[in-house]
C-alpha atoms as a PDB file:
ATOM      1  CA  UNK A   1     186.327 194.147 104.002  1.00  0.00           C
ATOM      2  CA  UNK A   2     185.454 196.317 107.149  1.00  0.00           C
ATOM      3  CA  UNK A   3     182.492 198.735 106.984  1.00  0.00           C
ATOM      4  CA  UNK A   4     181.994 201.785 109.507  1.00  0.00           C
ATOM      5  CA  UNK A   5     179.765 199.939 111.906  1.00  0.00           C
ATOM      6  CA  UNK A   6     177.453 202.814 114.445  1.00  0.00           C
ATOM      7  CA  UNK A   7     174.670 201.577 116.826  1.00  0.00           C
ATOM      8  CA  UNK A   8     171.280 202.067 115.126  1.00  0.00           C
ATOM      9  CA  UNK A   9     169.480 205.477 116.246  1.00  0.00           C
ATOM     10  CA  UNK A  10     167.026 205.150 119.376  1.00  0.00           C
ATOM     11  CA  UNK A  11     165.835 207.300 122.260  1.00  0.00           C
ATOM     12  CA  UNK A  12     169.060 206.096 123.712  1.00  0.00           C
ATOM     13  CA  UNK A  13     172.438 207.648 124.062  1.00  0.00           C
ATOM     14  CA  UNK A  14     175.441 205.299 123.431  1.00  0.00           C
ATOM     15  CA  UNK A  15     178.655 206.372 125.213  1.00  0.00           C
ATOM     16  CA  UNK A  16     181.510 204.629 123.518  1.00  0.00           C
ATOM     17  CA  UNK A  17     184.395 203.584 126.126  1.00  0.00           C
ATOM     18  CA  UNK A  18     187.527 206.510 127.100  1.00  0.00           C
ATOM     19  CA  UNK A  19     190.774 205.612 127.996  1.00  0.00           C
ATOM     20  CA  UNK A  20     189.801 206.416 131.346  1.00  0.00           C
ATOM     21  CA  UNK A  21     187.321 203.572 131.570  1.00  0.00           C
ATOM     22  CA  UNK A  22     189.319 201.498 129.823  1.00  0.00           C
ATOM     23  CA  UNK A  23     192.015 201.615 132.776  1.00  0.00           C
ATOM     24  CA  UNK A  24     190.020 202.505 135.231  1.00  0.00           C
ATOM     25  CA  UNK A  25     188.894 198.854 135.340  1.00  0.00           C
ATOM     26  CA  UNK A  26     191.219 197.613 136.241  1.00  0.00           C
ATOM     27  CA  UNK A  27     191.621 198.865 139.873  1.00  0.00           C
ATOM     28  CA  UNK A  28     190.023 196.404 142.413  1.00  0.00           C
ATOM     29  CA  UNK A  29     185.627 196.147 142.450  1.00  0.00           C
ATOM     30  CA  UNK A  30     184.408 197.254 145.880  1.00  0.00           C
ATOM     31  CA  UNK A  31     182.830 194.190 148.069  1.00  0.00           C
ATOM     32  CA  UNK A  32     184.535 190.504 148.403  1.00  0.00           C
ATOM     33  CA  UNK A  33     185.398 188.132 145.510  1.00  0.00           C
ATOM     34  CA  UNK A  34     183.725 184.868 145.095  1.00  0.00           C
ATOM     35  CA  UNK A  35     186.480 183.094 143.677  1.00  0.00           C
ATOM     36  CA  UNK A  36     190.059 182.744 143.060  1.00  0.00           C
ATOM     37  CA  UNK A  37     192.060 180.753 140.296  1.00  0.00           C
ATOM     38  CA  UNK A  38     195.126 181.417 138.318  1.00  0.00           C
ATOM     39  CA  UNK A  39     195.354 181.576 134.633  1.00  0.00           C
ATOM     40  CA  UNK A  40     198.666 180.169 132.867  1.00  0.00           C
ATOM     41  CA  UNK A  41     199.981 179.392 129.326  1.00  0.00           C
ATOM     42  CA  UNK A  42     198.422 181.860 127.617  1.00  0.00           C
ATOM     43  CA  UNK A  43     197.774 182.621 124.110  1.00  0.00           C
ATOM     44  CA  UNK A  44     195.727 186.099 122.419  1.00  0.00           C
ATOM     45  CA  UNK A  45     195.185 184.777 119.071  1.00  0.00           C
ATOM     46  CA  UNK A  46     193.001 187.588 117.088  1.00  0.00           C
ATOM     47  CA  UNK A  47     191.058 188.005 113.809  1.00  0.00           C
ATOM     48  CA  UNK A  48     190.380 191.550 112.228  1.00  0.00           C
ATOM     49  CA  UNK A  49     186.735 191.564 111.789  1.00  0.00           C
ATOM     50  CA  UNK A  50     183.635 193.396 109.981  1.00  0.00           C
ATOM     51  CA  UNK A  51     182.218 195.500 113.342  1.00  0.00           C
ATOM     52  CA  UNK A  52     178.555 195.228 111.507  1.00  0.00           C
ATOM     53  CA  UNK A  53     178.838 191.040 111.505  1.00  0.00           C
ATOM     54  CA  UNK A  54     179.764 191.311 115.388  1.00  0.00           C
ATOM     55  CA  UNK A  55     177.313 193.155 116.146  1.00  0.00           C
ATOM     56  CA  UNK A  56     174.494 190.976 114.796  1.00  0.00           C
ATOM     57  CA  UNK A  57     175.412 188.516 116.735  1.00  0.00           C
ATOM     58  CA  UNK A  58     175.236 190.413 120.066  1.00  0.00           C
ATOM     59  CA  UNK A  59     172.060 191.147 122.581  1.00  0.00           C
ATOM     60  CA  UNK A  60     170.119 193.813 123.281  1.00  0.00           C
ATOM     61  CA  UNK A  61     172.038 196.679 124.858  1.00  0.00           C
ATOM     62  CA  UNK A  62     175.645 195.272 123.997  1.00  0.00           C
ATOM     63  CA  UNK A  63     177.532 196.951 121.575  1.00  0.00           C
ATOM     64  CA  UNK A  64     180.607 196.477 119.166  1.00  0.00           C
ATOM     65  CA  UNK A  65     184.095 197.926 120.414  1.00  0.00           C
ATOM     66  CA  UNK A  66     186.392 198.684 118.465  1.00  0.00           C
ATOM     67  CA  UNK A  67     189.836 199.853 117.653  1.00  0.00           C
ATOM     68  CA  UNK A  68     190.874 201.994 114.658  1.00  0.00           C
ATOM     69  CA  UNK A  69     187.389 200.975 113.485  1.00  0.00           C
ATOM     70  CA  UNK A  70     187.684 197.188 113.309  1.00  0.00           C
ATOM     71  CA  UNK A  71     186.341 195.070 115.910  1.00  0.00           C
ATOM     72  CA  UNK A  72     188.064 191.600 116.951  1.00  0.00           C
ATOM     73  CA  UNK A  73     187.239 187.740 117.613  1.00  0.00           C
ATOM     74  CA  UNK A  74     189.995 186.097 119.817  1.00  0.00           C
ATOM     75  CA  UNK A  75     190.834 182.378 119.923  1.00  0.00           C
ATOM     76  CA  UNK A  76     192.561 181.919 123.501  1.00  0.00           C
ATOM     77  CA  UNK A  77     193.602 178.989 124.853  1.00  0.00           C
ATOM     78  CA  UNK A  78     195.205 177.933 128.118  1.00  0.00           C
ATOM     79  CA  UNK A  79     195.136 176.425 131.671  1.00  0.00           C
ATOM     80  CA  UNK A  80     193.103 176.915 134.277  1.00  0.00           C
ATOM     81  CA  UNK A  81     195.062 176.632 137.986  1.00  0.00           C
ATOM     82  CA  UNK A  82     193.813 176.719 141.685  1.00  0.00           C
ATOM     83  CA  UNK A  83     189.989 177.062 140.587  1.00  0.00           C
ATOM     84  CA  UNK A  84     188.316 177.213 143.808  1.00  0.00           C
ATOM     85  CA  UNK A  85     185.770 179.403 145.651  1.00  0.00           C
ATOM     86  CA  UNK A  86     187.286 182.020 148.111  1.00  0.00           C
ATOM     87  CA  UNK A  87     186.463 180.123 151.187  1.00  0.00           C
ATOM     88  CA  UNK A  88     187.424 177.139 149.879  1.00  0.00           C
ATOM     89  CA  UNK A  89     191.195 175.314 149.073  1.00  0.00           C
ATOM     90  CA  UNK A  90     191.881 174.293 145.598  1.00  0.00           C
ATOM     91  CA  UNK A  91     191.344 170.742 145.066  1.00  0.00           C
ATOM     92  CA  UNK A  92     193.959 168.645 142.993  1.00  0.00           C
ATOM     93  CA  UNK A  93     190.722 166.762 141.268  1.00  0.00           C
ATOM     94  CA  UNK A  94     189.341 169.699 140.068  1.00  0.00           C
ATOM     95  CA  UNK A  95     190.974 172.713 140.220  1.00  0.00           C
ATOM     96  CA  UNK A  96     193.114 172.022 137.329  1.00  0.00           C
ATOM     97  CA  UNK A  97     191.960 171.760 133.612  1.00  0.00           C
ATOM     98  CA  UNK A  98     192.185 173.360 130.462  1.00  0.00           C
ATOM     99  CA  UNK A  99     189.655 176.306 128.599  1.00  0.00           C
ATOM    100  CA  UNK A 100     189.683 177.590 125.409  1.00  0.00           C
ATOM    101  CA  UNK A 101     187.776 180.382 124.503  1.00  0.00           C
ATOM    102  CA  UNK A 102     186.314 182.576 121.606  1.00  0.00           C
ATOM    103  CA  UNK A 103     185.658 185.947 122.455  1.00  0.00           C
ATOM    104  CA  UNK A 104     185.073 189.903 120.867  1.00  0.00           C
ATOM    105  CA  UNK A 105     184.439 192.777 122.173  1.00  0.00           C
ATOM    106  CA  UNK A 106     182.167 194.767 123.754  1.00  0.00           C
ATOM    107  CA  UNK A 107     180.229 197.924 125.446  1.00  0.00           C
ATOM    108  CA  UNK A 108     176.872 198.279 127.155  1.00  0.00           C
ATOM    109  CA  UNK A 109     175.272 201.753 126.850  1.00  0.00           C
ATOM    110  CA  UNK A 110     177.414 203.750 128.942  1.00  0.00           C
ATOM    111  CA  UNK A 111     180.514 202.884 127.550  1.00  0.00           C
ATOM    112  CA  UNK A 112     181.674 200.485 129.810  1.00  0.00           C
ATOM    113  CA  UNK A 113     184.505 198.097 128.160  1.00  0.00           C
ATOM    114  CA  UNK A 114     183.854 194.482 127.866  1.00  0.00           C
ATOM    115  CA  UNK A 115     184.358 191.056 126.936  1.00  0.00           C
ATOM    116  CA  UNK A 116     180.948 188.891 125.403  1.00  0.00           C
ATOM    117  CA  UNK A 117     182.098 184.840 124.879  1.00  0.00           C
ATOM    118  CA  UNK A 118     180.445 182.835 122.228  1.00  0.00           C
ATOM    119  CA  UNK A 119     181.976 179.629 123.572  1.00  0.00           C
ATOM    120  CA  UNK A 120     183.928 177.685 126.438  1.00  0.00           C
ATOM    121  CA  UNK A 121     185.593 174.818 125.921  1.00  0.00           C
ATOM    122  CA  UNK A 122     186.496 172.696 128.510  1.00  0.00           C
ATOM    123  CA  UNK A 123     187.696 169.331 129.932  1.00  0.00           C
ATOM    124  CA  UNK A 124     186.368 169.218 133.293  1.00  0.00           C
ATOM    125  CA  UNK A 125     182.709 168.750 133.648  1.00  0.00           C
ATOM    126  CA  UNK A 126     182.321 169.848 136.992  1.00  0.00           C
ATOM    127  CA  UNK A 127     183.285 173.109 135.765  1.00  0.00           C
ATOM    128  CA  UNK A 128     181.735 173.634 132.632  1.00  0.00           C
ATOM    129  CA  UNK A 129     177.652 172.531 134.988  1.00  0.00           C
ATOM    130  CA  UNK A 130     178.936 175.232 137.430  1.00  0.00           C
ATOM    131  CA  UNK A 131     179.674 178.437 134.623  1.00  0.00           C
ATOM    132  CA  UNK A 132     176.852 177.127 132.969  1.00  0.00           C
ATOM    133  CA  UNK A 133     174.605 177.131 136.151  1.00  0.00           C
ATOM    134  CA  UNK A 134     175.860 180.203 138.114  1.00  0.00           C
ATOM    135  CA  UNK A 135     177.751 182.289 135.338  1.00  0.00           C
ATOM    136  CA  UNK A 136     176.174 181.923 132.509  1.00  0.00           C
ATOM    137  CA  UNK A 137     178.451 181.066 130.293  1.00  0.00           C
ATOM    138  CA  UNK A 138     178.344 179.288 127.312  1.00  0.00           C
ATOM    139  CA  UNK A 139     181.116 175.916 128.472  1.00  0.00           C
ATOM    140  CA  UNK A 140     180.674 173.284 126.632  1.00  0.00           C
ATOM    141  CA  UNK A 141     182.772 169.999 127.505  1.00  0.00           C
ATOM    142  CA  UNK A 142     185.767 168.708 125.047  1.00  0.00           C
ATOM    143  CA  UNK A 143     188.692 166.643 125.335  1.00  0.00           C
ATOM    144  CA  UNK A 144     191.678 168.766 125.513  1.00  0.00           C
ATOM    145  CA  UNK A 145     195.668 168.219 126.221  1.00  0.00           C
ATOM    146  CA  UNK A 146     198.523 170.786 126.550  1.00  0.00           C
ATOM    147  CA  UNK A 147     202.294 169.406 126.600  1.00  0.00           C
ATOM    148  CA  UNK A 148     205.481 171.623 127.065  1.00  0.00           C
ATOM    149  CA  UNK A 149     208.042 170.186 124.049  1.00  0.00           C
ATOM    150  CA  UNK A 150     211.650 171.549 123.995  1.00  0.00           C
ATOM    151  CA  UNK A 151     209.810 175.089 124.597  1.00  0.00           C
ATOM    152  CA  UNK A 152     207.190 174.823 122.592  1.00  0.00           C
ATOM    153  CA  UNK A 153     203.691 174.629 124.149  1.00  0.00           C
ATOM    154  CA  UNK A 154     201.347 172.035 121.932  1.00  0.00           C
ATOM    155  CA  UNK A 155     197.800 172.414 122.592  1.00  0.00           C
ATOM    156  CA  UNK A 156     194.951 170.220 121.121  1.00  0.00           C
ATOM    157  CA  UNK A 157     190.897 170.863 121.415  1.00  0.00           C
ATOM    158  CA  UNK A 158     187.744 168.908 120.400  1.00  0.00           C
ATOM    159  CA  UNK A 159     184.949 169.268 121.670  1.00  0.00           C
ATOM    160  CA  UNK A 160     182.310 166.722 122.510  1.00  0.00           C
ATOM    161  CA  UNK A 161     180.219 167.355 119.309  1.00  0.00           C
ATOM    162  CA  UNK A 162     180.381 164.370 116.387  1.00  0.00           C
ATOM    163  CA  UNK A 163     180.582 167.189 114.173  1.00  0.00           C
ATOM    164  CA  UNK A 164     183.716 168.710 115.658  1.00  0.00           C
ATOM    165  CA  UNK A 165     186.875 168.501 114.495  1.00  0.00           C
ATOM    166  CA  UNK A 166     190.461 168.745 116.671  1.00  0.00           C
ATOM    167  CA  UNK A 167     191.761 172.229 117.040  1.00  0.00           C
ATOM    168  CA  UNK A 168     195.604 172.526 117.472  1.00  0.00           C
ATOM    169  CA  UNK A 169     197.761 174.838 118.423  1.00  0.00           C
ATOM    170  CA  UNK A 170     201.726 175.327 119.269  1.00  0.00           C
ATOM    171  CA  UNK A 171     203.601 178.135 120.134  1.00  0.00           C
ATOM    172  CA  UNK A 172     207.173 179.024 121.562  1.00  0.00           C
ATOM    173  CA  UNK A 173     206.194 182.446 123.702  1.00  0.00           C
ATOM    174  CA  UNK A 174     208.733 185.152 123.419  1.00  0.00           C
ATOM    175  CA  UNK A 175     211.895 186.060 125.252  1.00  0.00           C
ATOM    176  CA  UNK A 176     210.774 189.442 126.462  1.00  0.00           C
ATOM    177  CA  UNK A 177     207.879 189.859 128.892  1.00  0.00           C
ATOM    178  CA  UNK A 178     206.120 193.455 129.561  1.00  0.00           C
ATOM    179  CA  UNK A 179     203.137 195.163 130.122  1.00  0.00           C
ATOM    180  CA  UNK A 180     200.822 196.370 127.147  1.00  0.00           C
ATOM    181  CA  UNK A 181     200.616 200.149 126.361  1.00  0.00           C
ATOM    182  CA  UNK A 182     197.395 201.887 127.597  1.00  0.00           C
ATOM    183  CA  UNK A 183     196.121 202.864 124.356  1.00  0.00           C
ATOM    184  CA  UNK A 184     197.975 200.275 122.318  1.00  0.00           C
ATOM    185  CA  UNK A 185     195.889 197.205 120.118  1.00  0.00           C
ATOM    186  CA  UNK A 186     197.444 195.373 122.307  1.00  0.00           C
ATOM    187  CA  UNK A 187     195.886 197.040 125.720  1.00  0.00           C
ATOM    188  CA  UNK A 188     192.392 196.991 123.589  1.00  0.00           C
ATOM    189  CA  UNK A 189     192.694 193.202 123.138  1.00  0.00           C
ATOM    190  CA  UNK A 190     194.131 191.730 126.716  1.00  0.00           C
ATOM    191  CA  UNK A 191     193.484 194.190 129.417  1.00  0.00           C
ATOM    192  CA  UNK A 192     189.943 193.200 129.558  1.00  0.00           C
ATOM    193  CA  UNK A 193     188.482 192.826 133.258  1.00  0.00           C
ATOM    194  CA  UNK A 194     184.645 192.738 132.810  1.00  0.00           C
ATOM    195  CA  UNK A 195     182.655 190.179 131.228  1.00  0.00           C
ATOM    196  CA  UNK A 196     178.955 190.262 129.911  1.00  0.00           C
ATOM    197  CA  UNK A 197     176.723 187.113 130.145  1.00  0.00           C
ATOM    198  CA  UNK A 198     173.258 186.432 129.442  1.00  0.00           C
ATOM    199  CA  UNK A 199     170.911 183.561 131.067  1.00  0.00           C
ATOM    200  CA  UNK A 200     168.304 181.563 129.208  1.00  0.00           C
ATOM    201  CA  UNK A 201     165.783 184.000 129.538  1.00  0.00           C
ATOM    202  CA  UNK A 202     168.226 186.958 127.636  1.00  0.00           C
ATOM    203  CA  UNK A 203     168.750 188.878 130.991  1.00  0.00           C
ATOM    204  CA  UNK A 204     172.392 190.259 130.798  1.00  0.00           C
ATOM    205  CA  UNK A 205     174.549 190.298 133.910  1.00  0.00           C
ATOM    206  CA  UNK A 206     177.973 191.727 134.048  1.00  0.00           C
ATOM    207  CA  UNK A 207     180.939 190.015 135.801  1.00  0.00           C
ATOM    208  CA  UNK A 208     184.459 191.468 137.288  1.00  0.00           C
ATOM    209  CA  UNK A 209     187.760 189.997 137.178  1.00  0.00           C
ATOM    210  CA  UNK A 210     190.957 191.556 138.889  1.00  0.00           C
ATOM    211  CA  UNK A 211     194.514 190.669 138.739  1.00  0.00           C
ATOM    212  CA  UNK A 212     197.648 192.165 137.977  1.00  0.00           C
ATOM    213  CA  UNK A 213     198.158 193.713 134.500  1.00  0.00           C
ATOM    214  CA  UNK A 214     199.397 191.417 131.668  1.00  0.00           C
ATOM    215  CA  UNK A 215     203.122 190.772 131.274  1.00  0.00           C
ATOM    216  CA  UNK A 216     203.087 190.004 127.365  1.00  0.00           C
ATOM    217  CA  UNK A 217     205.679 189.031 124.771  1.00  0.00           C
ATOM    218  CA  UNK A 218     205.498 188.494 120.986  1.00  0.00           C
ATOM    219  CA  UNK A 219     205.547 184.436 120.301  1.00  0.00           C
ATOM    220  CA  UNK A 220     206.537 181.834 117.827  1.00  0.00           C
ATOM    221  CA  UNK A 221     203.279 180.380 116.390  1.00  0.00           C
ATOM    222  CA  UNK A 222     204.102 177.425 114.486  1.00  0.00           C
ATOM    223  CA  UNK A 223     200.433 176.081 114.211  1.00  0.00           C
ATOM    224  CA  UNK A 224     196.942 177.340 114.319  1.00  0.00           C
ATOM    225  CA  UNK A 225     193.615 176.643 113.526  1.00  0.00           C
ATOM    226  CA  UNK A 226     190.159 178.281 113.131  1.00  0.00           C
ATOM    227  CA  UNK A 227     187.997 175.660 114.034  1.00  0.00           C
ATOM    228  CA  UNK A 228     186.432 176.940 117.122  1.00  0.00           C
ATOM    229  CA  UNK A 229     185.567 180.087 115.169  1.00  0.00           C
ATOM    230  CA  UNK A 230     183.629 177.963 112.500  1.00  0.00           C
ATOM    231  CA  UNK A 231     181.696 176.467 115.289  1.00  0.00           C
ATOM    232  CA  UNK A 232     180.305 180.168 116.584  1.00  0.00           C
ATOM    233  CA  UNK A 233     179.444 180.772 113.008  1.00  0.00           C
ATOM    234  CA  UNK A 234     182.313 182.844 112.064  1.00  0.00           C
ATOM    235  CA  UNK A 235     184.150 181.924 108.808  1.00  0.00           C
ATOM    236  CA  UNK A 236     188.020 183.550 109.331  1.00  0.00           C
ATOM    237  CA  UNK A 237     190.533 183.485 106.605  1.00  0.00           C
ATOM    238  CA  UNK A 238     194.408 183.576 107.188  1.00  0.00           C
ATOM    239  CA  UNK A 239     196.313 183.898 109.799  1.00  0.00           C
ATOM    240  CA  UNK A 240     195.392 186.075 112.863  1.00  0.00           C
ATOM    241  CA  UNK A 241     196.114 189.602 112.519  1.00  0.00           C
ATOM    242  CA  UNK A 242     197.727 189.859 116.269  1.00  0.00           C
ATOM    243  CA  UNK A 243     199.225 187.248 118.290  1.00  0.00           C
ATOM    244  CA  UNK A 244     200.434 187.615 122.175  1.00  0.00           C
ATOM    245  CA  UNK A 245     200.775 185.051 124.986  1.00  0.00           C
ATOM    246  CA  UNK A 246     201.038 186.027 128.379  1.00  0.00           C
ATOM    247  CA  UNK A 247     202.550 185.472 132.165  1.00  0.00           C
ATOM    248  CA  UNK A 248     200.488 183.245 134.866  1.00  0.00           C
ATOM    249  CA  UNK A 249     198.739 185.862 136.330  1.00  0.00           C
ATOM    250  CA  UNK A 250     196.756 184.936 139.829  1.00  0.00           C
ATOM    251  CA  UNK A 251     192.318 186.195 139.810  1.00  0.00           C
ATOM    252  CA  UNK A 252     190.243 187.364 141.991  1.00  0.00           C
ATOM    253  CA  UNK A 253     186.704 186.426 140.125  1.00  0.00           C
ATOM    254  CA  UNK A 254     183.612 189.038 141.688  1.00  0.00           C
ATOM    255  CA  UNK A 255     179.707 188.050 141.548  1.00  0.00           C
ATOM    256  CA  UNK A 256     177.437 188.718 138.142  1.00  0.00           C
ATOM    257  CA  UNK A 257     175.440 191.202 138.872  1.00  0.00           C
ATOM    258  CA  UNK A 258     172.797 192.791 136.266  1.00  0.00           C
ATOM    259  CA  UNK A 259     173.887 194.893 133.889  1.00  0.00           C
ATOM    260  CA  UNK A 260     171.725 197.485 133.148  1.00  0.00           C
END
């Protein structure tokens, strides 16, 4: 059951993102990007949630966002294309792999729209030492495939863990592509172009992202699973509540810089 969910009083004020912010990120950061990659076969899988549980699990000076008073957790899976730094070419031994990736939502103190990741998975290790060591992000390494079957995209997931079990997922994306509403769930879920990160000593930096915005469609999900929720502690029950996968889209990936 969801519960109204309001950051704790403190000497503080709390701005809670406007539309304007909310769109406003995503026009192009000032000064050069660090990296470039391109993000393909993608699927939004998302979880109504209690606000008040999110929140507990988030740092200092992050804060629960919300839509229509219930905050998310996203399961999102897909491939990873062209990784390379900006002054670099992409590399055919490691620019290519496969993420998956369970997210919520987020805002830092003045209202600022984000995205905070509770875990990575990944099947190259080159990249999961590098987010670890310069982004950090919590990768972690797993064996992973993705196949394309008379439409249908079949994904699998396990992470390197004994205690892990395979995570599938298959999905025939939709007919119709176009972009999200501003204002929409769907906007609040996708359109999502600055991250929030913390390094071992609970320092939070903030990241941006910029590409085009998300050409979406409504898709045929014949198979799910929860798994990589159950291994960042959250216990989800059902189906998810919205599903959306998305065009390739190419990125232009900006330094982490602190956040407050």
């Amino acid at each position: 059951m969801l519960t109204e969910w309001s950051a704790p009083l403190n000497s503080q004020i709390v701005l809670t993102p406007t539309e304007a912010q909310r769109s406003d990120l995503r026009e192009r950061p000032d000064g050069p990007f660090v990296g470039r990659q391109r993000w393909n076969q993608l699927l939004f899988a998302h979880w109504k949630i209690d606000p008040a549980i999110v929140q507990a699990t988030l740092p200092r000076g992050l804060y629960v966002d919300t839509f229509a008073g219930a905050a998310y957790l996203g399961i999102v899976p897909f491939a990873m294309e062209r990784v390379r730094p900006a002054w670099l070419p992409s590399l055919p031994w490691v620019s290519w792999f496969l993420e998956l990736n369970v997210r919520t939502y987020v805002h830092d103190a003045r209202g600022r729209p984000g995205v905070w990741f509770y875990s990575l998975d990944c099947n190259r290790a080159l990249a999961v030492v590098i987010a670890r060591s310069f982004f950090h992000l919590p990768y972690f390494r797993a064996r992973m495939s993705a196949s394309l079957l008379r439409g249908e995209i079949h994904y699998e997931c396990q992470r390197r863990d004994e205690n892990a079990r395979a995570s599938h997922y298959a999905w025939t994306p939709g007919a119709k592509s176009a972009p999200v509403a501003p204002g929409s769930l769907e906007f609040f879920l996708v359109e999502r172009y600055l991250l929030f990160a913390a390094d071992p000593a609970g320092r939070i930096y903030s990241g941006r992202v910029q590409h085009a915005p998300y050409r979406v469609n409504k898709p045929s999900l014949a198979e799910f699973s929860v798994e990589p929720a159950r291994q960042a502690g959250f216990h989800l029950e059902g189906g998810p509540t919205s599903v959306l996968a998305a065009l390739p889209v190419d990125v232009s990936i900006f330094p982490l810089v602190p956040a407050f």
